[in-house]
N, C-alpha and C. Protein backbone atom coordinates (compact mmCIF):
# COMPACT_ATOMS: atom_id res chain seq x y z
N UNK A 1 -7.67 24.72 -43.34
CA UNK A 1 -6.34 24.54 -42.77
C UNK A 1 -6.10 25.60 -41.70
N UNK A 2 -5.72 25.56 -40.45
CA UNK A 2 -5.02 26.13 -39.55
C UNK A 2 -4.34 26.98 -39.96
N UNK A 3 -4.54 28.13 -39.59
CA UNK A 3 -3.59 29.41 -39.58
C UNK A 3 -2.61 29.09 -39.02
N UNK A 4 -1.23 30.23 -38.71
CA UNK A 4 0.13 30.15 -38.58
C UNK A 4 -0.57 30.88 -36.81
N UNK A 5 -1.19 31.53 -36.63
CA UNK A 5 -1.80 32.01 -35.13
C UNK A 5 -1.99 30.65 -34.30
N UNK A 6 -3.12 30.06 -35.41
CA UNK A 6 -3.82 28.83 -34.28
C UNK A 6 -2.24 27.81 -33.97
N UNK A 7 -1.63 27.67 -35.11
CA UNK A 7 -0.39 26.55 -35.01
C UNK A 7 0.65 27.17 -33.28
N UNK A 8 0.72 28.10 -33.77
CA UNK A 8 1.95 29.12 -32.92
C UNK A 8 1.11 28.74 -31.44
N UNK A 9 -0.40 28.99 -31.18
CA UNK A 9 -0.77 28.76 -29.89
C UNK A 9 -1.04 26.93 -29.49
N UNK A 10 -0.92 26.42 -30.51
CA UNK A 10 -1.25 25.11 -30.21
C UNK A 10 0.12 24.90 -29.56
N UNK A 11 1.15 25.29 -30.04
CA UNK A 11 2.53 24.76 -29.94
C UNK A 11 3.02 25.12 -28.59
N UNK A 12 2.32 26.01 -28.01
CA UNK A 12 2.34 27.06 -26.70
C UNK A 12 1.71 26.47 -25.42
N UNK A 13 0.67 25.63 -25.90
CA UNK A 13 0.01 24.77 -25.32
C UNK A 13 0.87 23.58 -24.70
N UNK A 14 1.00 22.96 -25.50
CA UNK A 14 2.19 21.60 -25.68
C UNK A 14 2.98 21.76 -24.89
N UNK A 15 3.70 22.92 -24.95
CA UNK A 15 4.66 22.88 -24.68
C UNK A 15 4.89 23.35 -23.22
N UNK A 16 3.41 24.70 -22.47
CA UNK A 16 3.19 24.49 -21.42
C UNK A 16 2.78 22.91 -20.86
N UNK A 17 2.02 22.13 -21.32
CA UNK A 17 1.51 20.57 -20.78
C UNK A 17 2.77 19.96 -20.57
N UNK A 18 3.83 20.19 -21.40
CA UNK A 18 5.00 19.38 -21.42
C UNK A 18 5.88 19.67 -19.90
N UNK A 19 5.41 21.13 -19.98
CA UNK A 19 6.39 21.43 -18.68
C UNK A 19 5.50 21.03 -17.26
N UNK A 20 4.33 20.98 -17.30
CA UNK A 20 3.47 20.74 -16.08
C UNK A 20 3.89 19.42 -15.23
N UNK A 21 3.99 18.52 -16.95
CA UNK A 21 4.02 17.40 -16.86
C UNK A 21 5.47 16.52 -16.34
N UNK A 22 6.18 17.11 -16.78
CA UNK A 22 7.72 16.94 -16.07
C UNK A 22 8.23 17.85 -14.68
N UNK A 23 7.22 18.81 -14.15
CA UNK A 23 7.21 18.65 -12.75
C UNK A 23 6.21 17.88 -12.23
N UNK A 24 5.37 17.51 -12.39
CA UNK A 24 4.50 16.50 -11.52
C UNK A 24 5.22 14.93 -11.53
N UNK A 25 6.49 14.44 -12.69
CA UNK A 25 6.93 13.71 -12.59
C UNK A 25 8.13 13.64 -11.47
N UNK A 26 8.76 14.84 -11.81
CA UNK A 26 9.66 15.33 -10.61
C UNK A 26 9.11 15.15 -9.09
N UNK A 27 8.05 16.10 -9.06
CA UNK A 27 7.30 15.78 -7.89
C UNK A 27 6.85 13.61 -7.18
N UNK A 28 6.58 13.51 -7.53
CA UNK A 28 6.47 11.65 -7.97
C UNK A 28 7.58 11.06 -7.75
N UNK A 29 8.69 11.34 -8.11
CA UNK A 29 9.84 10.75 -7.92
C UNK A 29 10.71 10.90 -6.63
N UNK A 30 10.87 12.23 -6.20
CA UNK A 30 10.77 12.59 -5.06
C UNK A 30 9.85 11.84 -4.05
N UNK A 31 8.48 11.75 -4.25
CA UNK A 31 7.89 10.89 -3.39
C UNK A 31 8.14 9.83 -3.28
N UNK A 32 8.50 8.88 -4.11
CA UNK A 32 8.64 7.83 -4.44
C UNK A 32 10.02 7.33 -3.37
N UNK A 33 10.97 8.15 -3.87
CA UNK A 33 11.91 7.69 -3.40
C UNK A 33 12.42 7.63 -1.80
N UNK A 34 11.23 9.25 -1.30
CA UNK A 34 10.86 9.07 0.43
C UNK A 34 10.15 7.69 0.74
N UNK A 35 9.35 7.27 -0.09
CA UNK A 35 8.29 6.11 0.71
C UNK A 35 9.47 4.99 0.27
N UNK A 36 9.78 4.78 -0.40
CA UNK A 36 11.56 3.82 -0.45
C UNK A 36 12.32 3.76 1.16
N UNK A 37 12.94 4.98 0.78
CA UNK A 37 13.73 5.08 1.97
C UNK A 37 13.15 4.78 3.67
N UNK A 38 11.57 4.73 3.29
CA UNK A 38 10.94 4.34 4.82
C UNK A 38 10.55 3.00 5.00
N UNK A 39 10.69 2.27 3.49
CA UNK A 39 10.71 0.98 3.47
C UNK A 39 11.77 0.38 4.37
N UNK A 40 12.80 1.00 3.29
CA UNK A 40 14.41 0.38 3.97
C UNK A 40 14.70 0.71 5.29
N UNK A 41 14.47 2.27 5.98
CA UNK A 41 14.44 2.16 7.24
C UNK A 41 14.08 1.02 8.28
N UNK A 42 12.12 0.87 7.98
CA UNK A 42 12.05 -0.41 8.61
C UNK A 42 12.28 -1.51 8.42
N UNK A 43 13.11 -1.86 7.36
CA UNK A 43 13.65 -3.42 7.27
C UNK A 43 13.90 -4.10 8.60
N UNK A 44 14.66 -3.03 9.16
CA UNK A 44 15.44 -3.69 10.55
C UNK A 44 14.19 -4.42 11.48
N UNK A 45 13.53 -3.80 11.44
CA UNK A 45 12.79 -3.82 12.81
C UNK A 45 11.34 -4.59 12.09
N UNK A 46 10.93 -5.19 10.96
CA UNK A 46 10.34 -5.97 10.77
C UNK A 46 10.88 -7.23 10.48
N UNK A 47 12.28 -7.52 10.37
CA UNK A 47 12.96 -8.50 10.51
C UNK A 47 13.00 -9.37 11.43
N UNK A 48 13.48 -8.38 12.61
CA UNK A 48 13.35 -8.52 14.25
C UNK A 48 11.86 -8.89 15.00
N UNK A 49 10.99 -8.77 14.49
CA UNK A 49 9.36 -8.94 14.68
C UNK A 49 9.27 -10.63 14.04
N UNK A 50 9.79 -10.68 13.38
CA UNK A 50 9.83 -11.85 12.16
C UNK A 50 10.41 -13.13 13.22
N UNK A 51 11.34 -12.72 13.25
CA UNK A 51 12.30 -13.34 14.57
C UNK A 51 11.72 -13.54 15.63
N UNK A 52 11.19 -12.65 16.10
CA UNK A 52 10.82 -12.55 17.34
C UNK A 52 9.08 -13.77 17.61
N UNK A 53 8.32 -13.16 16.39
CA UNK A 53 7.25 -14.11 16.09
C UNK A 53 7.56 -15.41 16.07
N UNK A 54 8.34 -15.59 15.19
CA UNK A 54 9.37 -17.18 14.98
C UNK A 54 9.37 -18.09 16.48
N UNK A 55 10.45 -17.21 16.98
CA UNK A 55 10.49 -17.93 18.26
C UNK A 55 9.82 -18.17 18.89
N UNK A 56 8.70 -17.27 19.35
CA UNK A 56 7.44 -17.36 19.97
C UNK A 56 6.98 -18.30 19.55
N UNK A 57 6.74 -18.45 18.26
CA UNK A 57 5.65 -19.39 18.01
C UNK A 57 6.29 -21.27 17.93
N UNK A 58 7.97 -20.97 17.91
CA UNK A 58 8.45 -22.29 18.69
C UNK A 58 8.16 -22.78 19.91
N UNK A 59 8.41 -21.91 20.72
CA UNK A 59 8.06 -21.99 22.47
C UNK A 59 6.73 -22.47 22.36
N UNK A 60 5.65 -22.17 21.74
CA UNK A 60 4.13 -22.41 22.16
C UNK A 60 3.98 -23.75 20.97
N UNK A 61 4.32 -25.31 21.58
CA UNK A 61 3.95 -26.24 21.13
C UNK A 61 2.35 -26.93 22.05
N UNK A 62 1.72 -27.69 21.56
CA UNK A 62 0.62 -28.02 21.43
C UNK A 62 0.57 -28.67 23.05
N UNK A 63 1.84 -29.02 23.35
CA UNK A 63 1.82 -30.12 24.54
C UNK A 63 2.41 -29.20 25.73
N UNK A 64 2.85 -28.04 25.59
CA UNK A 64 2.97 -27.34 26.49
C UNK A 64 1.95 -26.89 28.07
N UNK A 65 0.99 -26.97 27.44
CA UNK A 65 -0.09 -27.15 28.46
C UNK A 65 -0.53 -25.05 28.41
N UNK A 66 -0.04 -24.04 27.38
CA UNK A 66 -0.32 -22.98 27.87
C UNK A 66 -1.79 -22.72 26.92
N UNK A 67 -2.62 -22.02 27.51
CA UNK A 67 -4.01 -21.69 27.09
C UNK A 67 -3.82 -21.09 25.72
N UNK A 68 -2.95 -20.69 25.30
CA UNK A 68 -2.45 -19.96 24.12
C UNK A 68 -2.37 -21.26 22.94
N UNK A 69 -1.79 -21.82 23.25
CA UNK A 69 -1.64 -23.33 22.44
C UNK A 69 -2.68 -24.26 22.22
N UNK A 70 -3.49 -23.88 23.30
CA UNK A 70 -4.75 -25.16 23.56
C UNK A 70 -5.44 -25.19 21.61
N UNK A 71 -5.76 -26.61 21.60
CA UNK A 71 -6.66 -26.50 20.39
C UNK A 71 -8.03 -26.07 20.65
N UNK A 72 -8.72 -25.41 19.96
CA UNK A 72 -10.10 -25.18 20.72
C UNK A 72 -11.25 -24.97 19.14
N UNK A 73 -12.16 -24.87 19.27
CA UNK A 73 -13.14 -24.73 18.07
C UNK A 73 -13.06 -23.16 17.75
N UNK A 74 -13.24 -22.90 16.42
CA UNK A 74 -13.26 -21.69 16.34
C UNK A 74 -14.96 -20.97 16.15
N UNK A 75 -15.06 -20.18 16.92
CA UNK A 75 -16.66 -19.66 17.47
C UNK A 75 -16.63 -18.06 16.65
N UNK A 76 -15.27 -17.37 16.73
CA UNK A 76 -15.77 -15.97 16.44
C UNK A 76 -14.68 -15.70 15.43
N UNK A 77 -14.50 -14.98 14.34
CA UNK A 77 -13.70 -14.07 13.73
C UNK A 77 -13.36 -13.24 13.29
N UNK A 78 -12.41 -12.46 13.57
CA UNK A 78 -11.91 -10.97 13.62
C UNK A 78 -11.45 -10.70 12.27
N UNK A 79 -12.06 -9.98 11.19
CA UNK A 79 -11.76 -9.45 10.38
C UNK A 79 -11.06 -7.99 10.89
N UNK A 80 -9.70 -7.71 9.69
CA UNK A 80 -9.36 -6.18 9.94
C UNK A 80 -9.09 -5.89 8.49
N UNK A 81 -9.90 -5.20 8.30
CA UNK A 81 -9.62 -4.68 6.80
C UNK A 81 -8.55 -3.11 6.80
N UNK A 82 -7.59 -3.33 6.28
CA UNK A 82 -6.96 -1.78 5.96
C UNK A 82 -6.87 -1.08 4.78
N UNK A 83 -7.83 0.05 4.42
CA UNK A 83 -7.71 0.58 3.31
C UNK A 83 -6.84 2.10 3.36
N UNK A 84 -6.44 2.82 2.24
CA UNK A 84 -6.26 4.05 2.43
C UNK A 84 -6.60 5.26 2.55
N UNK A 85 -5.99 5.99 2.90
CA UNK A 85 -6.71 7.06 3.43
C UNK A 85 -6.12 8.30 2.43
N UNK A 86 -5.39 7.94 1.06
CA UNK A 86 -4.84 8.67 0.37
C UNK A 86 -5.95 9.03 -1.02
N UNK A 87 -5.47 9.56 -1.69
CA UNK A 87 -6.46 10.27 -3.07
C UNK A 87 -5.53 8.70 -4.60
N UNK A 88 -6.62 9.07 -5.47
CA UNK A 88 -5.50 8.35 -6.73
C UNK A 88 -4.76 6.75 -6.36
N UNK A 89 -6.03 6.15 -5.61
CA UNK A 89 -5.46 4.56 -5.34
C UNK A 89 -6.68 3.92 -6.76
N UNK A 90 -6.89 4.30 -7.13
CA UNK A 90 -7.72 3.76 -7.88
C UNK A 90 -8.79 3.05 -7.34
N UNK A 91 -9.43 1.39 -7.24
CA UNK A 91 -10.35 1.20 -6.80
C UNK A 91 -9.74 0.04 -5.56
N UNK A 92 -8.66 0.34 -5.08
CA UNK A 92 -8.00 -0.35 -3.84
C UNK A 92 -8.96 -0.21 -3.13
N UNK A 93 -9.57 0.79 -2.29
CA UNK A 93 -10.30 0.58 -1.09
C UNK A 93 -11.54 -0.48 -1.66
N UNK A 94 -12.06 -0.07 -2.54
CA UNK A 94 -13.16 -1.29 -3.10
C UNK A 94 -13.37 -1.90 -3.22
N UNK A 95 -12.13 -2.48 -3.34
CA UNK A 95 -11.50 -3.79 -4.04
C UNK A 95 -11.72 -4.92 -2.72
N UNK A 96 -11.26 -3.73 -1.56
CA UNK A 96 -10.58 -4.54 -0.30
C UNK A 96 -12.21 -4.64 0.30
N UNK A 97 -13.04 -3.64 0.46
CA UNK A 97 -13.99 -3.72 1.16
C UNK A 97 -14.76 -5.05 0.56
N UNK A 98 -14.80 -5.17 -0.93
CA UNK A 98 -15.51 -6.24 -1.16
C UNK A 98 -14.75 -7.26 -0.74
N UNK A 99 -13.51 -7.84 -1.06
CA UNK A 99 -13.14 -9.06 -0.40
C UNK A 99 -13.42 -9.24 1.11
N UNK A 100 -13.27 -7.94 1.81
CA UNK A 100 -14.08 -8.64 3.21
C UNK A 100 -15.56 -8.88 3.28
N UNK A 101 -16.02 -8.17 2.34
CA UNK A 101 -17.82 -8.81 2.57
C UNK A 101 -17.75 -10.45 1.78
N UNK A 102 -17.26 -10.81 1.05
CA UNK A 102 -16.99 -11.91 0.32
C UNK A 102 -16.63 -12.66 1.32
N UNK A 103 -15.67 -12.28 1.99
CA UNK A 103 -15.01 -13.20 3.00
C UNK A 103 -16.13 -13.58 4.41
N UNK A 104 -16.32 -12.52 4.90
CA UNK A 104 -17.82 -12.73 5.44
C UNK A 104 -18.97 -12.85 5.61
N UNK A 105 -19.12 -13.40 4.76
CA UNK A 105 -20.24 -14.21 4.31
C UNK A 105 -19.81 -15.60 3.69
């Protein structure tokens, strides 16, 4: 059985982990709530893109006659893969790189 020493430092332990652990949550939440707020910032202006695409892509009907519209065979394709460039995504970049080799091929 555990001494009253080993108990007293186990409990010392804990209870430092406990505190580590409720600032790294602190920390997290804080982040969290910046990458929020930069969401909502750009609402506006991906709305307006939205819109803006929209219309565009009314104007460019098939019979218009502009080279943009023309039907044509498709010969080449542009993959763009975007992964991150952050730590702790788990296997996101992997994930993504394989769906583009999947996809190309």
């Amino acid at each position: 059985m555990a001494n009253l020493k080993e108990i007293r430092s186990r409990i010392s332990s804990v209870s430092s982990t406990m505190q580590i652990t409720s600032a790294m949550k602190m920390v997290s939440a804080a982040k969290l709530k910046k990458a929020q707020d930069a969401i909502t910032a750009m609402r506006p202006y991906a709305d307006k893109l939205t819109e803006l695409l929209q219309s565009l892509s009314a104007t460019l009907d098939a019979d218009s006659g502009s080279k943009f519209a023309d039907q044509r065979p498709v010969n080449k394709v542009l993959l763009v893969a975007i992964t991150s460039n952050r730590g702790l995504c788990g296997a996101f970049n992997s994930n993504i790189i394989k769906e583009v080799n999947r996809l190309a091929n």
